[in-house]
N, C-alpha and C. Protein backbone atom coordinates (compact mmCIF):
# COMPACT_ATOMS: atom_id res chain seq x y z
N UNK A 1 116.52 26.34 -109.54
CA UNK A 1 117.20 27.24 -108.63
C UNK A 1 117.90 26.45 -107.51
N UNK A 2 117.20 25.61 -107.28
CA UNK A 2 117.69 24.79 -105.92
C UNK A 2 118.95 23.50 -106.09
N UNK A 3 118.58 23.33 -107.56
CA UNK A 3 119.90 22.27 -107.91
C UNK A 3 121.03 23.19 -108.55
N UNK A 4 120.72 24.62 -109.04
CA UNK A 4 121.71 25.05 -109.25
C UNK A 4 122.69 25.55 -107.77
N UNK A 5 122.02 26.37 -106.92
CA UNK A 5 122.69 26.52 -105.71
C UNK A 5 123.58 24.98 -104.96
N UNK A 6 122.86 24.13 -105.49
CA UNK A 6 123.29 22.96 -104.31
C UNK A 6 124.77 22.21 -105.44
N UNK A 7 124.82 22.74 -107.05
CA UNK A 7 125.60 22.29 -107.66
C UNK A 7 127.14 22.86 -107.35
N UNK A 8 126.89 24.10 -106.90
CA UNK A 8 127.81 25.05 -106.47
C UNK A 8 128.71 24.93 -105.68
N UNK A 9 127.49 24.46 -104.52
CA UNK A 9 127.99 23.96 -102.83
C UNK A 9 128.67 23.16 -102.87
N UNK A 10 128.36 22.25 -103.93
CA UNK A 10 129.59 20.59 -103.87
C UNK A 10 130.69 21.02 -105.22
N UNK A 11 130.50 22.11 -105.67
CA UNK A 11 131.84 22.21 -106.25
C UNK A 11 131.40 21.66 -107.60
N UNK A 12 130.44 21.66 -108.22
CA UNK A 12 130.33 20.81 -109.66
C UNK A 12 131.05 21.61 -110.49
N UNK A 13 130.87 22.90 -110.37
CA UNK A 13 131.01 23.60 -111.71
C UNK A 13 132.76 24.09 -111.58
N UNK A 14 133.04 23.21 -110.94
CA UNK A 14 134.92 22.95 -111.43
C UNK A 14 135.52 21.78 -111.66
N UNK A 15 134.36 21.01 -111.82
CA UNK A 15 135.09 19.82 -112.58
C UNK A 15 133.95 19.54 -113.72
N UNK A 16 133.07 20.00 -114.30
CA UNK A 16 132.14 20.14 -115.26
C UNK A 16 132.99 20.64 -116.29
N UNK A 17 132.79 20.41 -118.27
CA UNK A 17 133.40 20.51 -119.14
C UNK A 17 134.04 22.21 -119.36
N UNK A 18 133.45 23.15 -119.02
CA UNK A 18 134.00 24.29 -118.93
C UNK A 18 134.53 24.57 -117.99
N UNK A 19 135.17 23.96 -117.12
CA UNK A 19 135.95 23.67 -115.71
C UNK A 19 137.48 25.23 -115.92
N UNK A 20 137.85 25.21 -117.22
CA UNK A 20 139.47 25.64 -117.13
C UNK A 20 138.74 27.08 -116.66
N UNK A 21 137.82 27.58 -117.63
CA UNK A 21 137.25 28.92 -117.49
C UNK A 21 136.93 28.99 -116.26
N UNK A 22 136.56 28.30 -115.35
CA UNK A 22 135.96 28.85 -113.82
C UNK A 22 137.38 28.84 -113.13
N UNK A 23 138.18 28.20 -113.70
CA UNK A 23 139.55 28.02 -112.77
C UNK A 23 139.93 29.20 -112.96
N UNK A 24 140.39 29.54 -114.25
CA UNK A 24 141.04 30.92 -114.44
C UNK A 24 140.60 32.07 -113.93
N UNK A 25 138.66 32.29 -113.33
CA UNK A 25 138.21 33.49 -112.86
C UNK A 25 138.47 33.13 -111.71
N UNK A 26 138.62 31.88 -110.81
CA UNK A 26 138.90 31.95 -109.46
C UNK A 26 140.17 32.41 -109.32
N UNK A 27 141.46 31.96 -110.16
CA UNK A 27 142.53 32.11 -110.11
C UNK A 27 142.70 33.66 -109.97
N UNK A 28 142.18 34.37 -110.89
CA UNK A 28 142.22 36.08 -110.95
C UNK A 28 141.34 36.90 -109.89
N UNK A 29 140.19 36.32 -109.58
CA UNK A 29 139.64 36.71 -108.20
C UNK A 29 140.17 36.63 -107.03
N UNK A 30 141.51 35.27 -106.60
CA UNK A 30 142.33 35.64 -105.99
C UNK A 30 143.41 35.92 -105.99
N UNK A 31 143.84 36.31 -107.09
CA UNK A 31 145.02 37.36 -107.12
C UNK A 31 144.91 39.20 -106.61
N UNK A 32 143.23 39.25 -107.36
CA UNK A 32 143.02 40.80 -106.92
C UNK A 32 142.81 40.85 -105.32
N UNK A 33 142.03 39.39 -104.73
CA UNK A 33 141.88 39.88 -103.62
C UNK A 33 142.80 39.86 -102.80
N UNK A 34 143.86 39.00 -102.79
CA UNK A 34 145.11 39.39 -102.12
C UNK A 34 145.92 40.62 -102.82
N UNK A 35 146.09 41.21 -103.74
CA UNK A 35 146.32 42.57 -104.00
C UNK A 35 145.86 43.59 -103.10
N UNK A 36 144.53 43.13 -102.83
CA UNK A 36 143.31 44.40 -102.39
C UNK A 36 144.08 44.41 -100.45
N UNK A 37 144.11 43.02 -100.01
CA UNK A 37 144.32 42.77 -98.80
C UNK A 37 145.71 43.68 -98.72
N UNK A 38 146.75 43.53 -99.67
CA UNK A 38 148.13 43.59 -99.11
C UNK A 38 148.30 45.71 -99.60
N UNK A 39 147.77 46.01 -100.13
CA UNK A 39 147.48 47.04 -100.42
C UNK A 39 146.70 47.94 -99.05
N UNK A 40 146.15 47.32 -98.54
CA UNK A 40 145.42 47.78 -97.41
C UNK A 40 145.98 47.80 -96.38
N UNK A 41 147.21 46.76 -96.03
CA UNK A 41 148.16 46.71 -94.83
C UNK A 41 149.44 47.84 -95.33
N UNK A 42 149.42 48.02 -96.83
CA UNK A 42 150.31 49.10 -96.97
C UNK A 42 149.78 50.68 -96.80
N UNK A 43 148.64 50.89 -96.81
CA UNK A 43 147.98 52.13 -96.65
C UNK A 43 147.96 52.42 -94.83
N UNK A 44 147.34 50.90 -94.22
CA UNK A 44 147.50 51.13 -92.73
C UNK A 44 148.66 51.44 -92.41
N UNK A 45 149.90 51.22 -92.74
CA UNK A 45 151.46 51.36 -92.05
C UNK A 45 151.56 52.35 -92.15
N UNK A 46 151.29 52.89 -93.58
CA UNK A 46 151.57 54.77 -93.99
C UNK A 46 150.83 55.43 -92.73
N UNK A 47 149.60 55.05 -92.61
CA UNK A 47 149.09 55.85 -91.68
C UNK A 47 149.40 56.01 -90.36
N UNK A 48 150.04 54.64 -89.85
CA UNK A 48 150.49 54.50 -88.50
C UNK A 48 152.03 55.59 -88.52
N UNK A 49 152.32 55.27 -89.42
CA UNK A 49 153.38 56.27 -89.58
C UNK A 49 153.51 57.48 -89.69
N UNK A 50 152.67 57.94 -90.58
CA UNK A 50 152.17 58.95 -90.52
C UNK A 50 151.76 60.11 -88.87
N UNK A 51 151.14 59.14 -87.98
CA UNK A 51 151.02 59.44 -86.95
C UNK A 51 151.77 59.73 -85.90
N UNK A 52 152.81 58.60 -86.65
CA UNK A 52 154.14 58.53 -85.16
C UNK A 52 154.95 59.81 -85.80
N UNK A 53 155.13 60.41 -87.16
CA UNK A 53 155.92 61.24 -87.58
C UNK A 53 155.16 62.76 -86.92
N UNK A 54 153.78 62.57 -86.75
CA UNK A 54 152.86 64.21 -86.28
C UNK A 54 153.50 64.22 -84.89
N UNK A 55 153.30 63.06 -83.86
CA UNK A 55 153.45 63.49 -82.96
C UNK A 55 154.73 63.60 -82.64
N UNK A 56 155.76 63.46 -83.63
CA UNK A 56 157.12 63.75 -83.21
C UNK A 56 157.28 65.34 -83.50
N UNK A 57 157.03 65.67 -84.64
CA UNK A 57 156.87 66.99 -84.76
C UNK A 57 156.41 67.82 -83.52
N UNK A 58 155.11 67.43 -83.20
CA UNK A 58 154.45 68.28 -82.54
C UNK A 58 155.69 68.17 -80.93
N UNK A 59 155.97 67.07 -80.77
CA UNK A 59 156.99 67.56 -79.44
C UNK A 59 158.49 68.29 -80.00
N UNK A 60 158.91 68.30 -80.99
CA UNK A 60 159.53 68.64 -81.11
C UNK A 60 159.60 70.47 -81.32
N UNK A 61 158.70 70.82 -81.91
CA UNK A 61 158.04 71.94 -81.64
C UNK A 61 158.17 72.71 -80.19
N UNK A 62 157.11 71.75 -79.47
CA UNK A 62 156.68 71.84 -78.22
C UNK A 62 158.67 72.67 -77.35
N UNK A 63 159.55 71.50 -77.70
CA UNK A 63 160.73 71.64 -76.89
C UNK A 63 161.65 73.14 -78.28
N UNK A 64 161.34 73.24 -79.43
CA UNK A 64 162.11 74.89 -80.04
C UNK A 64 161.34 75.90 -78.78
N UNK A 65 159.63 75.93 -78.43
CA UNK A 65 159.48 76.61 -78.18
C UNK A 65 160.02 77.37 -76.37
N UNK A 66 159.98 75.76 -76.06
CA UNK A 66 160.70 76.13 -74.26
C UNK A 66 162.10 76.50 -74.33
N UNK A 67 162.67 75.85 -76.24
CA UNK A 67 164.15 76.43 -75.49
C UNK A 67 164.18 78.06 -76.00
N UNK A 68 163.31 78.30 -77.42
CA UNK A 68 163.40 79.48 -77.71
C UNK A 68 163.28 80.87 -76.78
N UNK A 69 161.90 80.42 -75.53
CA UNK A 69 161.72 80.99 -74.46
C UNK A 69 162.66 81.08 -73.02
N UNK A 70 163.55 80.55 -73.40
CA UNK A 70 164.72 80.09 -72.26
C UNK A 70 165.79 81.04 -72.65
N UNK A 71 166.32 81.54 -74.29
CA UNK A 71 166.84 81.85 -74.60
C UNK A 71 166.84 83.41 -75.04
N UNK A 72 165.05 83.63 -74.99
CA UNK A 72 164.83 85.15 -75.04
C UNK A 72 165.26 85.67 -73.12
N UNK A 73 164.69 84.71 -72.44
CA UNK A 73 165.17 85.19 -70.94
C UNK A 73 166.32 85.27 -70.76
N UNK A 74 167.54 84.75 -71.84
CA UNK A 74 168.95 85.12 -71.07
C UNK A 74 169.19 86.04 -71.31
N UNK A 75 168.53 86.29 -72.72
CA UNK A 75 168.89 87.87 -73.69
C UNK A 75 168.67 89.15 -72.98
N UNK A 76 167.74 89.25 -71.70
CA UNK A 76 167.23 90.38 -71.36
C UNK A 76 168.37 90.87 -70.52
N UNK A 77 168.18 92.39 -70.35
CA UNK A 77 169.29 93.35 -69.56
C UNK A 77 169.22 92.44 -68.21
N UNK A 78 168.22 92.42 -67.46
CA UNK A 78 168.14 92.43 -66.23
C UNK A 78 169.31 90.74 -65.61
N UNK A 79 168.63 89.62 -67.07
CA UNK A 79 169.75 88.59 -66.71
C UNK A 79 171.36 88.69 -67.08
N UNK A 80 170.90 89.58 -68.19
CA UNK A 80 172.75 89.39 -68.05
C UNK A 80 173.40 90.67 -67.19
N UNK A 81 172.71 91.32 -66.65
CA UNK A 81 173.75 92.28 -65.04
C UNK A 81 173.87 91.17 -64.19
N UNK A 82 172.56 90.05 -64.00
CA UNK A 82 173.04 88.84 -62.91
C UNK A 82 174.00 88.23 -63.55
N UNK A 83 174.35 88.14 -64.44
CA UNK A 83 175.50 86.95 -65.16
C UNK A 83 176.62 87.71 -64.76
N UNK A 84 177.07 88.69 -65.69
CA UNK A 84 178.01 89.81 -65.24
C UNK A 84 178.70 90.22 -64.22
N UNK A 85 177.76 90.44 -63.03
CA UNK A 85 177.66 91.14 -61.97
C UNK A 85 178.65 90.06 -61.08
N UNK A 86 178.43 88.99 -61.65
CA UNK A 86 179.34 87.51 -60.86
C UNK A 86 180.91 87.87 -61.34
N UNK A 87 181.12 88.15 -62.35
CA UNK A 87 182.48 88.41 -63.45
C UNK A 87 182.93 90.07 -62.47
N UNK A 88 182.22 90.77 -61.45
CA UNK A 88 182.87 91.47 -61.47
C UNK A 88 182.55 92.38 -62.17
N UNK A 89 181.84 92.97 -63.28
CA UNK A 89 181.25 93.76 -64.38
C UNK A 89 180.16 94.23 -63.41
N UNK A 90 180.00 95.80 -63.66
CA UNK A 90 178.43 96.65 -63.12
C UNK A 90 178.68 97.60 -64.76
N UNK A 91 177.32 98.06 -64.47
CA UNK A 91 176.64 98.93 -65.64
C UNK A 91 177.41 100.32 -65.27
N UNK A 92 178.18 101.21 -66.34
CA UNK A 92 178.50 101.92 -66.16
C UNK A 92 177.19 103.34 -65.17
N UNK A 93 178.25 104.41 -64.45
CA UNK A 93 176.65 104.85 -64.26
C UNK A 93 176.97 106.44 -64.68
N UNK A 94 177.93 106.81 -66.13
CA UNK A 94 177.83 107.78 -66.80
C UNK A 94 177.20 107.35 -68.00
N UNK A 95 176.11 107.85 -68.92
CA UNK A 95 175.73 106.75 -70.12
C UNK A 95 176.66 107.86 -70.94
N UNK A 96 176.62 106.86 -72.17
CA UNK A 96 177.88 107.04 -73.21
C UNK A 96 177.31 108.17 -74.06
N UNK A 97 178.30 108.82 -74.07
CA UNK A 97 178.52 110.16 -75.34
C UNK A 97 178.24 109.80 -76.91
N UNK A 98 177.83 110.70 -77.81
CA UNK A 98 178.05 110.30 -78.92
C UNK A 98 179.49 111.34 -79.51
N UNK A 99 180.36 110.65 -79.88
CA UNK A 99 181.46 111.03 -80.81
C UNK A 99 181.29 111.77 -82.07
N UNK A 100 181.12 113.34 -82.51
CA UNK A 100 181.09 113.54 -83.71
C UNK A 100 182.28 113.88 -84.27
N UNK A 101 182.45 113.16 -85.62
CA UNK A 101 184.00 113.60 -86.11
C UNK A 101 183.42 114.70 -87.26
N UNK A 102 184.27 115.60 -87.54
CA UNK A 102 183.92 116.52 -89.05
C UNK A 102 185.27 116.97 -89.38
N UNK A 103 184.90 116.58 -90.69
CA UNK A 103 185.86 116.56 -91.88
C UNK A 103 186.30 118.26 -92.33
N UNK A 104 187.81 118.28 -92.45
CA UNK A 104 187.76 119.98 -92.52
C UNK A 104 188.42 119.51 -94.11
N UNK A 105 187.71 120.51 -94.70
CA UNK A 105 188.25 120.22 -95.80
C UNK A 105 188.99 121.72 -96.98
């Protein structure tokens, strides 16, 4: 046990007669593990991104809803007699008739 661990430590078993075979599993052990690494910096970016895309939404949201609310307040009677009322325009103060036409036939 103890000369096998210590054969390890100094590297025997890559220059020992079955040497190509240990090369080739190191060789493929680090191919996956830099796969595994670079795969993992591509999942982190998604996510960072991911994040910067929520909170854009969410302000963007945030500003439909102040202008949507900006825009129901111009809509109301009371602001547009102040808009108006500048132009010279008041609210009539007979309210309007309905017109019936009939057909003589």
């Amino acid at each position: 046990m103890k000369k096998g661990l210590l054969d390890i430590l100094k590297g025997k078993f890559l220059v020992s007669g079955d040497a190509p075979k240990n090369w080739m599993f190191l060789l493929f052990a680090s191919f996956l593990a830099a796969m595994m690494i670079s795969s993992s910096h591509n999942a982190d970016k998604k996510v960072h991104e991911i994040a910067a895309l929520s909170e854009e939404v969410r302000k963007l949201k945030s500003e439909f809803f102040e202008h949507r609310s900006t825009v129901q307040q111009l809509k109301l009677e009371s602001s547009l007699r102040e808009s108006v009322a500048e132009e010279g325009l008041v609210p009539s103060e007979n309210p309007p008739q309905k017109i019936k036409v009939t057909s003589e036939k």
